[in-house]
Protein backbone atom coordinates (compact mmCIF):
# COMPACT_ATOMS: atom_id res chain seq x y z
CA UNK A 1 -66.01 -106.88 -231.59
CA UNK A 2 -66.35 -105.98 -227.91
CA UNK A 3 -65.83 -109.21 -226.42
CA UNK A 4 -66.75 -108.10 -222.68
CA UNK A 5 -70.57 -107.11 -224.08
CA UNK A 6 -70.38 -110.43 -225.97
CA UNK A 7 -69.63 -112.13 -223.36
CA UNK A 8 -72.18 -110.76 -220.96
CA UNK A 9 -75.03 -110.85 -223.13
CA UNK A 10 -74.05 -114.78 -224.33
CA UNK A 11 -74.94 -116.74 -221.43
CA UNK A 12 -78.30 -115.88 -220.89
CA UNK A 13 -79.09 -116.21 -224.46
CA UNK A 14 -77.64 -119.77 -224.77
CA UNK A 15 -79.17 -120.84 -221.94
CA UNK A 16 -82.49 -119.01 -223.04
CA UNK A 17 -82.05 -121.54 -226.56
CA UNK A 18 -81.35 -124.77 -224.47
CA UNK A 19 -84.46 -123.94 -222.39
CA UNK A 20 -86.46 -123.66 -225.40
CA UNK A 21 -85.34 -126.86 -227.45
CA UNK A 22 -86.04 -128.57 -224.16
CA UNK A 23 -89.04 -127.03 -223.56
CA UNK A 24 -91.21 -126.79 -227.18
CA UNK A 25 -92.92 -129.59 -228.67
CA UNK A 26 -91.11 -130.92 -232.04
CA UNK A 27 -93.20 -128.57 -234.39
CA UNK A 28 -92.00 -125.96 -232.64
CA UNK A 29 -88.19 -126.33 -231.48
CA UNK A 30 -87.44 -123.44 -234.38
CA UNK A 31 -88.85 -120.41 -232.28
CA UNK A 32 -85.58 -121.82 -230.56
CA UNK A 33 -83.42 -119.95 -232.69
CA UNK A 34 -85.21 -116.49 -231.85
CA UNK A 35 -82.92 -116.13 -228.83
CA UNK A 36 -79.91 -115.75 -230.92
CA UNK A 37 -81.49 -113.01 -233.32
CA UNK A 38 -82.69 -111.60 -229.85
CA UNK A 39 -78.65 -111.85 -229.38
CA UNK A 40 -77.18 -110.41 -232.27
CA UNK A 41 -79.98 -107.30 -231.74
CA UNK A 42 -79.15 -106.90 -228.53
CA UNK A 43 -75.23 -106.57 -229.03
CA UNK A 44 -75.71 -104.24 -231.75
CA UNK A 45 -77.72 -102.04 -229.97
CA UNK A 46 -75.76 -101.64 -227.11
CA UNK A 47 -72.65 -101.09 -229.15
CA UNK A 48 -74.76 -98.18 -231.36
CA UNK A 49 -76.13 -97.15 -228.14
CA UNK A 50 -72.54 -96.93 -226.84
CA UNK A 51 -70.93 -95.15 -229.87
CA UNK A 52 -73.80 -92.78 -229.89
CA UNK A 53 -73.43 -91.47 -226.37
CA UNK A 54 -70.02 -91.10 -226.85
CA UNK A 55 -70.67 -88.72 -229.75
């Protein structure tokens, strides 16, 4: 785990999620959770990205 992408990418995100519960109506506060799949895509992507180019 590269914990200096992790930690770059994880603020936004989080505060991308809080937005969101705040934000939705209550039949809606699941899209919520779509930040941290947007998250977990995100890291992996840049770490394939990453190994690729180094290739």
């Amino acid at each position: 785990m590269d914990k200096k992408k992790y930690f770059i990418l994880f603020p936004p995100f989080l505060i991308l999620g809080i937005v969101l519960i705040i934000i939705l109506p209550d039949h809606c506060t699941f899209y919520a959770f779509l930040p941290i799949l947007g998250f977990w895509i995100t890291y992996y992507c840049w770490i394939f990205l990453e190994k690729k180019e180094t290739e």
